[in-house]
C-alpha atoms as a PDB file:
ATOM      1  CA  UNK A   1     -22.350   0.607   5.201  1.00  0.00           C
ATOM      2  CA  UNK A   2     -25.839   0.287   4.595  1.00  0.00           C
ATOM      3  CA  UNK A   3     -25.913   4.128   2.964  1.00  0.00           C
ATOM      4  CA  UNK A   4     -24.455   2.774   0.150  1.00  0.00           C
ATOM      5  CA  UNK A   5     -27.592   0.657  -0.195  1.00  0.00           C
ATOM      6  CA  UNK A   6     -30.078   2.990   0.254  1.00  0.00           C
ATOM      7  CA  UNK A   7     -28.753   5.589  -2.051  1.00  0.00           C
ATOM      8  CA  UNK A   8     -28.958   4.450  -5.240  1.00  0.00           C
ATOM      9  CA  UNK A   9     -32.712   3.948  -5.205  1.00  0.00           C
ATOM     10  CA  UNK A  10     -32.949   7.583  -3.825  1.00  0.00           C
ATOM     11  CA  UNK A  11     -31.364   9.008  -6.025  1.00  0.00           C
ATOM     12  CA  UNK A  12     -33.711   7.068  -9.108  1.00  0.00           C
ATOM     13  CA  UNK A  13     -37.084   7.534  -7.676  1.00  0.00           C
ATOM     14  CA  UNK A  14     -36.150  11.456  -7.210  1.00  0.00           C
ATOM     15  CA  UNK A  15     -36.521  11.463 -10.889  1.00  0.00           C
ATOM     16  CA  UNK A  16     -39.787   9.767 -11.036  1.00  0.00           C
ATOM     17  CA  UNK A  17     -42.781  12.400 -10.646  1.00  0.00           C
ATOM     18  CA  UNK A  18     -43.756  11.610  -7.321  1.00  0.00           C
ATOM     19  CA  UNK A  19     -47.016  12.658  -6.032  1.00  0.00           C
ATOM     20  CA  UNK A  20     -47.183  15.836  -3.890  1.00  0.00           C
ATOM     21  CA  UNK A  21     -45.297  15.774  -0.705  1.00  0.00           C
ATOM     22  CA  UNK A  22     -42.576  13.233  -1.477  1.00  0.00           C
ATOM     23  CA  UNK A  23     -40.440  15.688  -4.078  1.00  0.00           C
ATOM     24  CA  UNK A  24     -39.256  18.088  -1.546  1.00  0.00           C
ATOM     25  CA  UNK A  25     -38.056  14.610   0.686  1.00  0.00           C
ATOM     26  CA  UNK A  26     -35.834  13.406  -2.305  1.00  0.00           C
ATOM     27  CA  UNK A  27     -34.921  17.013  -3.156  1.00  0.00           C
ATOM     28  CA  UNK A  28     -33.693  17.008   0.882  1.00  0.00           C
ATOM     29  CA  UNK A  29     -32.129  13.646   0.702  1.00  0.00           C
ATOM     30  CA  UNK A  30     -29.946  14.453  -2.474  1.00  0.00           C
ATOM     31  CA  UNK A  31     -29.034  17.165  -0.498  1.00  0.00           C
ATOM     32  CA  UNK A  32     -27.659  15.572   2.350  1.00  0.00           C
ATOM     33  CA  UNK A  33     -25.692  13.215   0.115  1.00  0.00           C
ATOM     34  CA  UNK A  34     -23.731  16.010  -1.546  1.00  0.00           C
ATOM     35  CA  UNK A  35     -22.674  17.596   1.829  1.00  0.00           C
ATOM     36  CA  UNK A  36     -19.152  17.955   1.296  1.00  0.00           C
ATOM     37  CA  UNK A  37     -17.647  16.344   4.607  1.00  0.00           C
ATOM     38  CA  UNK A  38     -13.953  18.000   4.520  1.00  0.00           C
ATOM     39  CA  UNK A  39     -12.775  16.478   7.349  1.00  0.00           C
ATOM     40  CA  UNK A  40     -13.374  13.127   5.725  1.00  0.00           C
ATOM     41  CA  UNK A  41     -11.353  14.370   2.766  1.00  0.00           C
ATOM     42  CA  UNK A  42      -8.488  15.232   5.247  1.00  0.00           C
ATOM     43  CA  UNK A  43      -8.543  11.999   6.493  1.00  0.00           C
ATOM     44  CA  UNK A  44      -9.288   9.482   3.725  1.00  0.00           C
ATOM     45  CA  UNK A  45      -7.514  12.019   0.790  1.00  0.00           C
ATOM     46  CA  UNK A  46      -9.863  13.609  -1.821  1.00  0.00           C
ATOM     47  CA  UNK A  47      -9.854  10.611  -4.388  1.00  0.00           C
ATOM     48  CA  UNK A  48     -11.511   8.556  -1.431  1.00  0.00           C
ATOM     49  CA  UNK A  49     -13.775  10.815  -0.326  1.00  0.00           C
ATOM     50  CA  UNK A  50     -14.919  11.855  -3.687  1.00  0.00           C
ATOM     51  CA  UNK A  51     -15.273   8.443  -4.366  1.00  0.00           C
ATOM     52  CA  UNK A  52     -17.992   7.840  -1.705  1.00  0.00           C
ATOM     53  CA  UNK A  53     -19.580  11.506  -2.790  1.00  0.00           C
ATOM     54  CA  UNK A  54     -20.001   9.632  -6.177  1.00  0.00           C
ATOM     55  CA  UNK A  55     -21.208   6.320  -5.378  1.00  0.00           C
ATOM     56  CA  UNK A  56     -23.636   7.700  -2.935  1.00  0.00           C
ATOM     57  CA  UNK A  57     -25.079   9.500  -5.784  1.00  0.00           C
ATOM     58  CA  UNK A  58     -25.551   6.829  -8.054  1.00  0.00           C
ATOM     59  CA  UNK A  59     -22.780   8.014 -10.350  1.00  0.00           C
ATOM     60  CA  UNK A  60     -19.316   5.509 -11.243  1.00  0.00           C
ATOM     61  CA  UNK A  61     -15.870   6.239 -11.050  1.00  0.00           C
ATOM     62  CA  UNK A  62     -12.867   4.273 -13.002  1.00  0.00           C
ATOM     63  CA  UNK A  63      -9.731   4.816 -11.322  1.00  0.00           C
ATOM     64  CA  UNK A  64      -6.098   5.342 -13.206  1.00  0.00           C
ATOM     65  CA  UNK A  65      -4.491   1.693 -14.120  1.00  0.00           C
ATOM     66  CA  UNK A  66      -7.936   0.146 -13.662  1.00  0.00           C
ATOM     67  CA  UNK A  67     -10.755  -0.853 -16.450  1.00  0.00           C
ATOM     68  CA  UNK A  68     -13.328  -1.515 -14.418  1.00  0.00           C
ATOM     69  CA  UNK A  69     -16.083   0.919 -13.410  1.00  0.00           C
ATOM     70  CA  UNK A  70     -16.668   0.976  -9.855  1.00  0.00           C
ATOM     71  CA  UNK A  71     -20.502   1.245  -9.067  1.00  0.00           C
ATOM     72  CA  UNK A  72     -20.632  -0.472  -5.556  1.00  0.00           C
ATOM     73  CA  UNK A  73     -20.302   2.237  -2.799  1.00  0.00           C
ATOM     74  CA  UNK A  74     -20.020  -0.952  -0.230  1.00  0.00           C
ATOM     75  CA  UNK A  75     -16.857  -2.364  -2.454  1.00  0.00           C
ATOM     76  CA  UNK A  76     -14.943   0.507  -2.656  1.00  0.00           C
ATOM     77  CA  UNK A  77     -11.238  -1.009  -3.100  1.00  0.00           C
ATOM     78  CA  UNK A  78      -8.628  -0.414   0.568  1.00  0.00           C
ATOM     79  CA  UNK A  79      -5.514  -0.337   0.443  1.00  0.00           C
ATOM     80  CA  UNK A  80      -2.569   2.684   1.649  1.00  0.00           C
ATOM     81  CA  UNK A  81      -4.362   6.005   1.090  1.00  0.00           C
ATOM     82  CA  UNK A  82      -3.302   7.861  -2.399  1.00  0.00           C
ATOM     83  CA  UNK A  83      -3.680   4.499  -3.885  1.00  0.00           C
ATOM     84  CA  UNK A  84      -6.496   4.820  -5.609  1.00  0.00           C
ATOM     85  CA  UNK A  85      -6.545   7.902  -8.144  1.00  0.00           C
ATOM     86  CA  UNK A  86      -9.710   8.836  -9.941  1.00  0.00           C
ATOM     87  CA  UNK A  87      -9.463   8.909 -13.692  1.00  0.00           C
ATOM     88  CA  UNK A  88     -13.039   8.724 -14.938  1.00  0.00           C
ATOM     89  CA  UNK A  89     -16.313   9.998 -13.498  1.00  0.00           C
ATOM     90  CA  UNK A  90     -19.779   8.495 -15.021  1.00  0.00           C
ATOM     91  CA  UNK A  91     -22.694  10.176 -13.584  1.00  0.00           C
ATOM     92  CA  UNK A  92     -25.132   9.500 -15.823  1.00  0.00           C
ATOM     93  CA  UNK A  93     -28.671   9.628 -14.246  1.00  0.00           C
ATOM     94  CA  UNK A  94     -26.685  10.657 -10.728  1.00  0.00           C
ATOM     95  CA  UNK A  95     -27.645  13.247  -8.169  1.00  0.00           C
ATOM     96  CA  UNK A  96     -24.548  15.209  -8.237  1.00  0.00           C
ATOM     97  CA  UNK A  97     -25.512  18.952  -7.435  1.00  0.00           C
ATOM     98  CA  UNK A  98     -23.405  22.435  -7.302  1.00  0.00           C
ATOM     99  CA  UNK A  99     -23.164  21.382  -3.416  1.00  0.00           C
ATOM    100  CA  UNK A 100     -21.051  18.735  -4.034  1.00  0.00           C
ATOM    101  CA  UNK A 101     -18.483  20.199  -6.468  1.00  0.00           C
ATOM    102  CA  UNK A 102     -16.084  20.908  -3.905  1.00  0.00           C
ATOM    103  CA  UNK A 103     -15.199  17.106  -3.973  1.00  0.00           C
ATOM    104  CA  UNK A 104     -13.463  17.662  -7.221  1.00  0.00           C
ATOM    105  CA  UNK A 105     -10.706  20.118  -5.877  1.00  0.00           C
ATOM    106  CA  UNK A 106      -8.610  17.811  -4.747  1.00  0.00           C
ATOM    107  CA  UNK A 107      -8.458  15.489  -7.844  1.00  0.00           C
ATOM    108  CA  UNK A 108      -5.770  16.051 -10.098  1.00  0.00           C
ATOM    109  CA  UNK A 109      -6.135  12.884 -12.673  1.00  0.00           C
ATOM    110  CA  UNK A 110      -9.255  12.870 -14.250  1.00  0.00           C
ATOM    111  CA  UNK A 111      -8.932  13.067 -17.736  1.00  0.00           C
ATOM    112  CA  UNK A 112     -12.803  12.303 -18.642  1.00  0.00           C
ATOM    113  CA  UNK A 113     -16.165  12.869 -17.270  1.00  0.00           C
ATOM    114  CA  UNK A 114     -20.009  12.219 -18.473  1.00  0.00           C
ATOM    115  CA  UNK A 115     -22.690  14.534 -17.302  1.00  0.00           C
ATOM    116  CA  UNK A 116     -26.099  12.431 -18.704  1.00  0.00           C
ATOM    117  CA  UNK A 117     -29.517  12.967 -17.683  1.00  0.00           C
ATOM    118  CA  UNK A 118     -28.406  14.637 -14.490  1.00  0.00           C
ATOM    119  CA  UNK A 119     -31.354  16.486 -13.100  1.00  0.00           C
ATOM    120  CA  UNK A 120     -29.258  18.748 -10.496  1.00  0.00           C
ATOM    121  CA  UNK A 121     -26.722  19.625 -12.671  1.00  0.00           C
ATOM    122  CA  UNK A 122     -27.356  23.584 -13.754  1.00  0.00           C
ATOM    123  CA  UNK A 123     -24.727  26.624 -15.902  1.00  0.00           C
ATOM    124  CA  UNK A 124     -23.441  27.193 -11.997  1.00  0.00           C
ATOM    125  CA  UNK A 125     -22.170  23.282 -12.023  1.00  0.00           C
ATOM    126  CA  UNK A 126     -20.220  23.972 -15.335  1.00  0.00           C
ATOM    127  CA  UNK A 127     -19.073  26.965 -14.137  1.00  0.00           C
ATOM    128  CA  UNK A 128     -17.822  25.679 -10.917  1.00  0.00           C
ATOM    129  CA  UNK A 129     -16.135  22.901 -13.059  1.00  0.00           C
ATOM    130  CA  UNK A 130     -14.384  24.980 -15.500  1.00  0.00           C
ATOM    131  CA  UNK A 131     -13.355  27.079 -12.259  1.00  0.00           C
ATOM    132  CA  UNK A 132     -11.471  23.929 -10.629  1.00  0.00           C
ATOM    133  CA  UNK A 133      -7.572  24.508 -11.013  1.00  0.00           C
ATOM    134  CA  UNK A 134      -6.661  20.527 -11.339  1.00  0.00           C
ATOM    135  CA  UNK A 135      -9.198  19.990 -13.921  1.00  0.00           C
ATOM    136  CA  UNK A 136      -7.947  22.837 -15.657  1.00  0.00           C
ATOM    137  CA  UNK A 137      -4.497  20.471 -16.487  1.00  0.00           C
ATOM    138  CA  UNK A 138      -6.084  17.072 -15.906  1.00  0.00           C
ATOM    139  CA  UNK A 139      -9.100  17.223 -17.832  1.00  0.00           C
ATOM    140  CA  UNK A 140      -9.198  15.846 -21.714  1.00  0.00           C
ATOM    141  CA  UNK A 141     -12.810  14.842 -22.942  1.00  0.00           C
ATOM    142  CA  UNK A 142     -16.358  16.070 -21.344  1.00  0.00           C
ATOM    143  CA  UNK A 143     -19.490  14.872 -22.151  1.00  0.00           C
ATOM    144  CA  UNK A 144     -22.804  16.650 -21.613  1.00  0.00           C
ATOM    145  CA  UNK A 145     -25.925  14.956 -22.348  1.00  0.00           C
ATOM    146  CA  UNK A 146     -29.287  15.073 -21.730  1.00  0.00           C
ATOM    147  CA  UNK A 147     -28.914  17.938 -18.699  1.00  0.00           C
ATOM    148  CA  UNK A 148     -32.229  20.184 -19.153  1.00  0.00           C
ATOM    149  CA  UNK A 149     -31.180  22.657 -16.727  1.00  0.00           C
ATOM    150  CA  UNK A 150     -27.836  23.379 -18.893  1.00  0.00           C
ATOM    151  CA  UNK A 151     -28.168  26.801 -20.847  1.00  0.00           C
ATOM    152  CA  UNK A 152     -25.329  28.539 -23.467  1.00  0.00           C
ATOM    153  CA  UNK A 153     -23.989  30.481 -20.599  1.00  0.00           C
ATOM    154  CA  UNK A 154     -23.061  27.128 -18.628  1.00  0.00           C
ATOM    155  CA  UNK A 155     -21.453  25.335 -21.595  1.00  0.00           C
ATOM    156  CA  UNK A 156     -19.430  28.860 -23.032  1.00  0.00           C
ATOM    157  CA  UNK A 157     -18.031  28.491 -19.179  1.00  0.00           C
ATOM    158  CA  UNK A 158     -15.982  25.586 -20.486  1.00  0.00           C
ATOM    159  CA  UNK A 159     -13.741  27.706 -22.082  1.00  0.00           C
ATOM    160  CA  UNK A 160     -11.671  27.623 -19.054  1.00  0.00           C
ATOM    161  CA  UNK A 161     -10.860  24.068 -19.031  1.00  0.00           C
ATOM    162  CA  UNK A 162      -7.878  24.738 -21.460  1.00  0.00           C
ATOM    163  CA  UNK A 163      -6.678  21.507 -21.941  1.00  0.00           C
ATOM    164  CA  UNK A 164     -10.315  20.012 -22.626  1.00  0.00           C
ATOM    165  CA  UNK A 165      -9.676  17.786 -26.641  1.00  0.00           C
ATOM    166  CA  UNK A 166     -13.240  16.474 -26.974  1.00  0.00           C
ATOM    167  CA  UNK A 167     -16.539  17.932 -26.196  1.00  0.00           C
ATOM    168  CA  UNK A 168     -19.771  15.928 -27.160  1.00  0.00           C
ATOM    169  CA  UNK A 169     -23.178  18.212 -26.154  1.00  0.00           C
ATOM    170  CA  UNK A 170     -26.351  16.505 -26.986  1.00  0.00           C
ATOM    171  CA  UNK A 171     -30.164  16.511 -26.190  1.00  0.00           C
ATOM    172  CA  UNK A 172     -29.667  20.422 -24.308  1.00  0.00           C
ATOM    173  CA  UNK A 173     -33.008  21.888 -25.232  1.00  0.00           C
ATOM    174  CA  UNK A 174     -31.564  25.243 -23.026  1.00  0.00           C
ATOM    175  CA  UNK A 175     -29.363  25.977 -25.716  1.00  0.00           C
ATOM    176  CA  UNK A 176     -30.805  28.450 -28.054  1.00  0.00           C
ATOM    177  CA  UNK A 177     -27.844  30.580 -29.003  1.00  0.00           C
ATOM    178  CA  UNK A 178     -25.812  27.260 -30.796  1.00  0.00           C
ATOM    179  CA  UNK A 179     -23.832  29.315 -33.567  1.00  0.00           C
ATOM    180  CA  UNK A 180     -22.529  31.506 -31.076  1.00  0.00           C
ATOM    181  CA  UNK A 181     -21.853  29.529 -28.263  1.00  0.00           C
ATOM    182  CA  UNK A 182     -19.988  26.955 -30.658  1.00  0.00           C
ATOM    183  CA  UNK A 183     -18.155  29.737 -31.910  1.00  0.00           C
ATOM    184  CA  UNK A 184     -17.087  31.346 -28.520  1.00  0.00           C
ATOM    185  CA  UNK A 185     -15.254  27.848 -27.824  1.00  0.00           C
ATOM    186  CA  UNK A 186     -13.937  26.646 -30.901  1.00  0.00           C
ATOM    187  CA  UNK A 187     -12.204  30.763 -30.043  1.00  0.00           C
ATOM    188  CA  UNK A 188     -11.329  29.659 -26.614  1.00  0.00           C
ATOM    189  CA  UNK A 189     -10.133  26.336 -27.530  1.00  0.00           C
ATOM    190  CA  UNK A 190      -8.660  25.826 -31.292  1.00  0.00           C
ATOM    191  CA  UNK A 191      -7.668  22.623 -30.706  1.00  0.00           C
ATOM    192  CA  UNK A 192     -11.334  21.279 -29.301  1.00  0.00           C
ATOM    193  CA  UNK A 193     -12.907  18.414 -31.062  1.00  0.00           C
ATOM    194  CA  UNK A 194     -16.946  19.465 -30.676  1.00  0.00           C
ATOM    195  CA  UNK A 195     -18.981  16.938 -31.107  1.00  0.00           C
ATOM    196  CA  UNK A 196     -23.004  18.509 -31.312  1.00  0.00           C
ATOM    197  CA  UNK A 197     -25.806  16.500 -31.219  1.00  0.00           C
ATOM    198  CA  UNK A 198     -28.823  19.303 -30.873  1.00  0.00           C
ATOM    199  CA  UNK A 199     -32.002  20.514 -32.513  1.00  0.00           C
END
């Protein structure tokens, strides 16, 4: 499995400036990681296979019953498929993009997830997350940080993720409308704990 290798630096020198040419390569290369391969998720079950989206990315996932994170794409636990459920999704400094979101349908137990310094993820990522049914129920804290690209229009889409208790939004220089936007959620969502940490 020597993609798992390889990915991780990809995915951390796409965020270095690179010098002419090479941007559009890691641009392409992020790409091809967040291909959604559904017949992988039909065979492995969308917990594995969104697993290995993850990992290839550079992003961690903790699964339910478990405290460790796992980072290692290579050391992905075996075992009977449906064993291992997601529960937690890091993908801080990750190269997740809207492409990929279809990995997340088929997870129904993640309660918490960290978007940080993710330069892919965009309003059309939020809204494609607020959009999935399972996270709908499943998910209870979100945390957005650092995720330039991210505008009030992406984080008032959250007010579909009904069941969301904490939301922590900090460093988001794209929003500029922070009374309202605050205001449309705590609306949406009485019961919310929002946690702001912007200019």
């Amino acid at each position: 499995m020597l993609l798992g290798k390889v990915v991780q630096p990809a995915c951390r020198l796409s965020k270095l400036p690179p010098p002419g040419a090479r941007r559009p390569f890691w641009g392409w290369l992020n790409a091809v990681f967040n291909k959604v391969d559904y017949e992988r998720i039909e065979a492995v079950g969308p917990d594995r296979a969104a697993s290995e989206w993850l990992l290839r990315c550079g992003a961690l996932v903790r699964y339910r019953g478990y405290q460790k994170w796992q980072q290692d794409y290579n050391g992905l636990p075996t075992g009977p498929l449906g064993k291992y459920k997601i529960e937690a999704i890091n993908a801080t400094e990750s190269c997740i993009m809207y492409r990929g979101f279809d990995y997340l349908d088929g997870l129904e137990h993640v309660t918490e997830i960290k978007l940080q310094k993710c330069i892919y993820i965009q309003d059309a990522c939020l809204q494609r997350l607020s959009e999935t049914k399972n996270l709908q129920k499943s998910l209870l804290q979100l945390r957005i940080i650092s995720c330039g690209n991210v505008t009030d229009k992406g984080i008032i889409a959250l007010h579909r993720l009904t069941n969301l208790e904490y939301l922590y939004l900090s460093d988001l220089p794209g929003i500029r409308e922070k009374e309202t936007t605050v205001r449309v959620l705590q609306q949406a969502l009485p019961n919310l704990e929002l946690e702001l940490d912007l200019e």
